[in-house]
N, C-alpha and C. Protein backbone atom coordinates (compact mmCIF):
# COMPACT_ATOMS: atom_id res chain seq x y z
N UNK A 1 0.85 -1.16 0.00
CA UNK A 1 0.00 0.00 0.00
C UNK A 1 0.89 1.22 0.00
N UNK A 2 0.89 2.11 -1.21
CA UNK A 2 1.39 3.10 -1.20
C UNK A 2 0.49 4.36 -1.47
N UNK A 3 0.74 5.13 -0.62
CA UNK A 3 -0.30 6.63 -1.45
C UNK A 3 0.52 8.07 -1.05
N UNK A 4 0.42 8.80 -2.07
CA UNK A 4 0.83 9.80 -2.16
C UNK A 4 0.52 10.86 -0.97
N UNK A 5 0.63 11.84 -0.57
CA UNK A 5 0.24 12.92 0.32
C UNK A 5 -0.47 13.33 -0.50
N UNK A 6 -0.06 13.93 -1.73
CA UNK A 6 -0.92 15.15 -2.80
C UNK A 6 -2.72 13.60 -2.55
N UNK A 7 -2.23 13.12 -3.07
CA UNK A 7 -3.71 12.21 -3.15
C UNK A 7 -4.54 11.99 -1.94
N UNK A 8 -4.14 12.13 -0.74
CA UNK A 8 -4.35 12.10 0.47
C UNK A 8 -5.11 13.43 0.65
N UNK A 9 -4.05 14.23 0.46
CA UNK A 9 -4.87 15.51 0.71
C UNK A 9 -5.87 16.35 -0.35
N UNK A 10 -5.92 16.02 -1.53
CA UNK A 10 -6.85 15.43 -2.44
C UNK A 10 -8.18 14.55 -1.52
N UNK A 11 -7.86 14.01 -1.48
CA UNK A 11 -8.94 13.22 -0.93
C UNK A 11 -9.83 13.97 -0.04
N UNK A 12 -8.93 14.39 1.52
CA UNK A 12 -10.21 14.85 2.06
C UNK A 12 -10.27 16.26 1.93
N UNK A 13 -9.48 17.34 1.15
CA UNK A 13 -9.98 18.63 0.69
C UNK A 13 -11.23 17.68 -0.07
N UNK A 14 -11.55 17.37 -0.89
CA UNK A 14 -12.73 16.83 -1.88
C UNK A 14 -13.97 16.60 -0.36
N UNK A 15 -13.09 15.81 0.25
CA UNK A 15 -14.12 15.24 1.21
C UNK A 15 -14.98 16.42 2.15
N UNK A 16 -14.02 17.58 2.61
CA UNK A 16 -14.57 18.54 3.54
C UNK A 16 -15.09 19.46 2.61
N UNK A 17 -14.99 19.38 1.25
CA UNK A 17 -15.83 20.47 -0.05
C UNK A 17 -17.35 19.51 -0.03
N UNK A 18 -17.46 18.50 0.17
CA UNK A 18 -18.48 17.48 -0.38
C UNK A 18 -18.42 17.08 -1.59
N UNK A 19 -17.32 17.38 -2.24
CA UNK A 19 -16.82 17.03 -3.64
C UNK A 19 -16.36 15.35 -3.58
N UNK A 20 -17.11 14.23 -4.58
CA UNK A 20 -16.11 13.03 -4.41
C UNK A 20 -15.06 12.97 -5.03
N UNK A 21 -14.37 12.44 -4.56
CA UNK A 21 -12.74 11.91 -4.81
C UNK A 21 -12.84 10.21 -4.13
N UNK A 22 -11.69 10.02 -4.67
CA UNK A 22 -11.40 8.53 -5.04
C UNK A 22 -9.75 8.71 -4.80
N UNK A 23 -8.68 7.57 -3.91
CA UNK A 23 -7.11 8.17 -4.20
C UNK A 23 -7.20 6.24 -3.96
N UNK A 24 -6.64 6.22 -5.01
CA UNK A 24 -5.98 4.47 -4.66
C UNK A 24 -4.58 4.16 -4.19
N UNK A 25 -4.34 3.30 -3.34
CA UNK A 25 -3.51 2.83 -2.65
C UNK A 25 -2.29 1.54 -3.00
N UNK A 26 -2.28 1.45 -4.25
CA UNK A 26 -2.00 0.20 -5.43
C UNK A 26 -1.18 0.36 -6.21
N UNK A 27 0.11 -0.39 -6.50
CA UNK A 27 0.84 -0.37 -7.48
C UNK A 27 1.68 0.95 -6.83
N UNK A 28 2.72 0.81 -8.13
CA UNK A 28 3.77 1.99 -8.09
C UNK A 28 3.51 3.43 -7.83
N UNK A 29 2.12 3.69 -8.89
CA UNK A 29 1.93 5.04 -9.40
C UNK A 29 0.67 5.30 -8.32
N UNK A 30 0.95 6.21 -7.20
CA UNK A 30 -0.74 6.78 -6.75
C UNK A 30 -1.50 7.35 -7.72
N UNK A 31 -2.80 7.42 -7.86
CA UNK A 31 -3.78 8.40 -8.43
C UNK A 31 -4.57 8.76 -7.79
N UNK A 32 -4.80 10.00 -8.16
CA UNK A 32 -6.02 10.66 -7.89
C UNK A 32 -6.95 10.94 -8.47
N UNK A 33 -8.05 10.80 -8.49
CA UNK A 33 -8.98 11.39 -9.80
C UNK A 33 -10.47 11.74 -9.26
N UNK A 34 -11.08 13.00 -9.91
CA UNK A 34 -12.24 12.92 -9.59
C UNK A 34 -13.03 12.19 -10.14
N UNK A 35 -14.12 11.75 -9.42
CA UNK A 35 -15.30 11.04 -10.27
C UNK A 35 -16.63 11.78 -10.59
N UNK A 36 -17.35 11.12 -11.22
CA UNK A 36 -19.11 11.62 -11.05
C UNK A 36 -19.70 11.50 -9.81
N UNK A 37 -20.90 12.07 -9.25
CA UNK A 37 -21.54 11.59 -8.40
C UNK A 37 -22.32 10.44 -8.82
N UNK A 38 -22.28 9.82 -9.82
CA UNK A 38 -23.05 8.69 -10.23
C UNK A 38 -22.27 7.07 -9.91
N UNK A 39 -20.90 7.71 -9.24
CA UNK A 39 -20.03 6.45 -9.44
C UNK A 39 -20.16 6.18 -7.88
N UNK A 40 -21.17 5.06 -7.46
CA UNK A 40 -20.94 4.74 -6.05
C UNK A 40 -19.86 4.91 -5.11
N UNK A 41 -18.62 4.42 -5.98
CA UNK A 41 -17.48 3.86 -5.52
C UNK A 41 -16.95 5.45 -4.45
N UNK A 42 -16.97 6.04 -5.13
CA UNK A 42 -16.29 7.78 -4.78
C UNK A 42 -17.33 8.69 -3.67
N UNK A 43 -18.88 8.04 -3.17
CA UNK A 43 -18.62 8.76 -2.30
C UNK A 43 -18.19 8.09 -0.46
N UNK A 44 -18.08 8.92 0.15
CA UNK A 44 -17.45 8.32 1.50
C UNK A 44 -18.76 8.17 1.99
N UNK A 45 -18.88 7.13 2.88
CA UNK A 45 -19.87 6.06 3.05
C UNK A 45 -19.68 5.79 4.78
N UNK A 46 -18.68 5.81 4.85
CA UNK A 46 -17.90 5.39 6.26
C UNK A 46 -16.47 6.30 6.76
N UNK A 47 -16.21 5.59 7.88
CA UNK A 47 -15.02 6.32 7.99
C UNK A 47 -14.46 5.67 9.25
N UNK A 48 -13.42 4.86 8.96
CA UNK A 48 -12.75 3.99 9.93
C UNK A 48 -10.99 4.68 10.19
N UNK A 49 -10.91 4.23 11.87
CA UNK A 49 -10.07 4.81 12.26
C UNK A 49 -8.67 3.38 12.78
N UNK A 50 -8.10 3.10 12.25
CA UNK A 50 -7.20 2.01 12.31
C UNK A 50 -5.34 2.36 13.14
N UNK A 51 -5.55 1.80 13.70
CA UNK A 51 -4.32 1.70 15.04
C UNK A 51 -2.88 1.33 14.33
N UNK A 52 -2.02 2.14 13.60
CA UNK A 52 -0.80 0.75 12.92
C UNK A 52 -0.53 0.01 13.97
N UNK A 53 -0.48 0.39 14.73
CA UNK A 53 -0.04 -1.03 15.53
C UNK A 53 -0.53 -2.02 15.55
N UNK A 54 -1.91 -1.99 15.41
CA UNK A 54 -3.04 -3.13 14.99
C UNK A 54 -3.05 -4.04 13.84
N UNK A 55 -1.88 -3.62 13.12
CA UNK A 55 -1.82 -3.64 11.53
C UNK A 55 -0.91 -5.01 11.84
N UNK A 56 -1.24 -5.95 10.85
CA UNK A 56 -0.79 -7.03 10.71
C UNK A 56 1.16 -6.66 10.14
N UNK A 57 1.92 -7.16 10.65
CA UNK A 57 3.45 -6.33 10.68
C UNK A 57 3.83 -5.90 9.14
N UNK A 58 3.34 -6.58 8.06
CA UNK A 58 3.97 -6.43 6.34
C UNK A 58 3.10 -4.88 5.86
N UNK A 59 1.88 -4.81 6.48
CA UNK A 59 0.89 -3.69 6.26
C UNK A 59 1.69 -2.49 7.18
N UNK A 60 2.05 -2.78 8.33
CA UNK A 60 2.40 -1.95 9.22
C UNK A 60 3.83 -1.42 8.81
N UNK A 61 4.74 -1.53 8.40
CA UNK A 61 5.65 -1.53 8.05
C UNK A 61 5.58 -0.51 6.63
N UNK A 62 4.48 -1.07 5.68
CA UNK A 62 4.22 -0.17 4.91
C UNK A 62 3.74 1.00 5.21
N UNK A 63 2.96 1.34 6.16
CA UNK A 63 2.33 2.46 6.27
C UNK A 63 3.32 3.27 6.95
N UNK A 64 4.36 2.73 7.56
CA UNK A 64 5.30 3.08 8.56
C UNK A 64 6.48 4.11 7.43
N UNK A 65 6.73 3.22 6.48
CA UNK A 65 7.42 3.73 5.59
C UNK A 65 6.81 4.66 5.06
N UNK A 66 5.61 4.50 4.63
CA UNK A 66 4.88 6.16 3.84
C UNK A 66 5.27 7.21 4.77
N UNK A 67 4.84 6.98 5.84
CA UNK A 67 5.16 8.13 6.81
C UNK A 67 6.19 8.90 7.12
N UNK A 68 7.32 7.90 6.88
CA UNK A 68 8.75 8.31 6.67
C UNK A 68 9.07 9.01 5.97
N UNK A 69 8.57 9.13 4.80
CA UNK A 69 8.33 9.51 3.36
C UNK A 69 8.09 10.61 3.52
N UNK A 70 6.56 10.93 4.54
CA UNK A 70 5.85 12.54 4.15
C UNK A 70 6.57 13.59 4.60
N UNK A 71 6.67 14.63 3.85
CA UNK A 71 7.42 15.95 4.63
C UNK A 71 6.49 16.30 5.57
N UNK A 72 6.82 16.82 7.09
CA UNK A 72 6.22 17.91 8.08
C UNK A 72 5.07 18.41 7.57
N UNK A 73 5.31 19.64 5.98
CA UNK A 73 4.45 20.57 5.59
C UNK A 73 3.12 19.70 5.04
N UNK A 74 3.60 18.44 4.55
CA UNK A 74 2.57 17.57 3.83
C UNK A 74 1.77 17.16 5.11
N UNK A 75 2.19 16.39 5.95
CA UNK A 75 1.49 15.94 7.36
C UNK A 75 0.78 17.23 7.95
N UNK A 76 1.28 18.29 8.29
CA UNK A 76 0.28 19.24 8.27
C UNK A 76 -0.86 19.73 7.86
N UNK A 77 -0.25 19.86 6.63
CA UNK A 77 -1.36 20.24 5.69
C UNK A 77 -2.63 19.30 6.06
N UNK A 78 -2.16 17.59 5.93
CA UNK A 78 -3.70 16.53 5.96
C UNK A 78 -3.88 16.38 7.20
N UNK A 79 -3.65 16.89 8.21
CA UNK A 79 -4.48 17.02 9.12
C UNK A 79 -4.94 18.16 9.44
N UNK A 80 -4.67 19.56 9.00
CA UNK A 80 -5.31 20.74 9.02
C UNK A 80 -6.75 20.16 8.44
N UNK A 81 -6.19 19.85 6.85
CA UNK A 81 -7.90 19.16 6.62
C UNK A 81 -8.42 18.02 7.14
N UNK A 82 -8.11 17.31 7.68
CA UNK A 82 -8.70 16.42 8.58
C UNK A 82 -9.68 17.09 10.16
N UNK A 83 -8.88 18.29 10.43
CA UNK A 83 -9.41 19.04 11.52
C UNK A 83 -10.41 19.41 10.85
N UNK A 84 -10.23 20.30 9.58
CA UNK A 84 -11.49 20.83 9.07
C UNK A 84 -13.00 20.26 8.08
N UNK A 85 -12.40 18.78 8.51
CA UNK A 85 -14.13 17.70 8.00
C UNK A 85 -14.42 17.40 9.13
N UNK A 86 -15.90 17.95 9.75
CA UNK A 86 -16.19 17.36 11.18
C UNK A 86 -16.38 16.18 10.87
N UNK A 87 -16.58 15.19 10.00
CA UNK A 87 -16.71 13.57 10.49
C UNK A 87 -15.97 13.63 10.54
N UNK A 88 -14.52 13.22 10.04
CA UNK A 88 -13.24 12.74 10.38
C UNK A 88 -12.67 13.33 11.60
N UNK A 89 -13.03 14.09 12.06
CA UNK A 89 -12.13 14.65 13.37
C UNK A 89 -13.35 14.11 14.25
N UNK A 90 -14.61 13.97 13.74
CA UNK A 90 -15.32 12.74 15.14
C UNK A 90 -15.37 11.84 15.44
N UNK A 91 -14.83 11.28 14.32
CA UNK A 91 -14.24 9.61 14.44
C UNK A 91 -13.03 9.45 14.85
N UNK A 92 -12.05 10.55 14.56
CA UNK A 92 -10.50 10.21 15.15
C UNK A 92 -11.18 10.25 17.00
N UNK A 93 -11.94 11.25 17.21
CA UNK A 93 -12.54 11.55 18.95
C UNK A 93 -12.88 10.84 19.34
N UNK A 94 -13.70 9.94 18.67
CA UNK A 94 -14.57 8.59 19.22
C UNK A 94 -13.83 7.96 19.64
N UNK A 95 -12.56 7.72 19.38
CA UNK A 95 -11.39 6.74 19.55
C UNK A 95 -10.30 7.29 20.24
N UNK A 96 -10.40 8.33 20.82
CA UNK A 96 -9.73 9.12 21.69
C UNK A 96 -8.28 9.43 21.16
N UNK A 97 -8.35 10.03 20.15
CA UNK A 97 -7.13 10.46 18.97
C UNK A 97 -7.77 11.90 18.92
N UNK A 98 -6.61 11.97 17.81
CA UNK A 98 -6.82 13.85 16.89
C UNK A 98 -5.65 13.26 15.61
N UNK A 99 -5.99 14.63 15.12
CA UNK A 99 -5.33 14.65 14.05
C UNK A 99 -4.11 14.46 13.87
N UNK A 100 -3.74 14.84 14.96
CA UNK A 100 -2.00 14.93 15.07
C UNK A 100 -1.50 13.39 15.01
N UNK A 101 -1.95 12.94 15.25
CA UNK A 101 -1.60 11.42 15.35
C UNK A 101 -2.06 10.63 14.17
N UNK A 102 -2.25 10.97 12.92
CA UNK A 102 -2.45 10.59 11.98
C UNK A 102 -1.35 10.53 11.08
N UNK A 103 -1.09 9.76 10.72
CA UNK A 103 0.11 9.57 9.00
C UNK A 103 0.23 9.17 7.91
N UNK A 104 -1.12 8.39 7.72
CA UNK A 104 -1.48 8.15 6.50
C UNK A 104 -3.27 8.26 6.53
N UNK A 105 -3.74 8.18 5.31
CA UNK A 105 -5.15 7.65 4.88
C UNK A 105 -5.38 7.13 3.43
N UNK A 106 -6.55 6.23 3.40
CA UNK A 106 -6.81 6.02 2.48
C UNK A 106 -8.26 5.42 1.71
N UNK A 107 -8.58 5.91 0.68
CA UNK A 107 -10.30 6.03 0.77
C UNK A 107 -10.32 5.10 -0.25
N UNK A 108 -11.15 3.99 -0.38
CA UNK A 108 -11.14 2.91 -1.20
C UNK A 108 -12.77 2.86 -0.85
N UNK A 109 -13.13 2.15 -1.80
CA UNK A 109 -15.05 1.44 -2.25
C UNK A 109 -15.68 2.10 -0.75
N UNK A 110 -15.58 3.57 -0.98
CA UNK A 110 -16.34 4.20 0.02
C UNK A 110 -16.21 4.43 1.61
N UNK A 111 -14.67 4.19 1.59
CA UNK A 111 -14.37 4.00 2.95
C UNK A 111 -13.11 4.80 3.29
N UNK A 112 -13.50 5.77 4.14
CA UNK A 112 -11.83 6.71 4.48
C UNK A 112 -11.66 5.94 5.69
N UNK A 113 -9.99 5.81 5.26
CA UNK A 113 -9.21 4.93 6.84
C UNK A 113 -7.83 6.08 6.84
N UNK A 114 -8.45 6.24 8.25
CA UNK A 114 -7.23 7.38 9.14
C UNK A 114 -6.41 6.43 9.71
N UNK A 115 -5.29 6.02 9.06
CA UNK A 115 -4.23 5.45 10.10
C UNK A 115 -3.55 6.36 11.21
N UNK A 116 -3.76 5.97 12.30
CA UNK A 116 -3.03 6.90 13.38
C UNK A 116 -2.05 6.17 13.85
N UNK A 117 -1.26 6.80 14.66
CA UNK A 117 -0.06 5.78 15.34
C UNK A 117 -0.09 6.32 16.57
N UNK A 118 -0.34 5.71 17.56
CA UNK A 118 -0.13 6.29 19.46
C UNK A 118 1.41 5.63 19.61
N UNK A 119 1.61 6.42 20.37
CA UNK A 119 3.29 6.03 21.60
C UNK A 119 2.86 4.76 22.08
């Protein structure tokens, strides 16, 4: 699982506009792309909040590495917009998180997943 920041933050700018977006997590190349509102797949439906640590170690490791990856300004940036979609910042709450503790996401067949990482 690899995804870009730009696609990430793509994603939920789209998401806190009510605009759908779609960012896949697959292969070499991330994409981003908008869709129609006619395409089920693109709008967010759910919104799950996932622990890496919870992450089975080959998944965890990947997401570990994206993170490594993102610059400061990029991690900022997606959780500024993560602060600014109230679902996603009520689901990181429900689970007794915030934004700050987020380092990756990724929105697949209608589903945004906030990976967070706790100490």
């Amino acid at each position: 699982m690899r995804i870009s920041t730009a696609s990430v933050i793509i994603a939920i700018a789209a998401l806190s506009l009510g605009a759908p977006a779609f960012a896949q997590a697959q292969g070499a190349q991330p994409k981003a792309q908008a869709q129609t509102p006619s395409d089920q797949s693109t709008v967010i439906r759910s919104i799950q909040v996932v622990n890496i640590k919870d992450l089975k170690p080959e998944v965890r490791s990947k997401v570990e590495n994206l993170a490594a990856q993102t610059s400061e300004d990029d991690l900022r940036s997606l959780r500024s917009s993560i602060d600014a979609t109230p679902a996603a910042a009520s689901a990181l709450k429900a689970k007794g998180l915030s934004s700050a503790q987020v380092v990756a996401i990724n929105v697949a067949d209608g589903v945004l997943t906030l990976f967070a990482k706790t100490a």
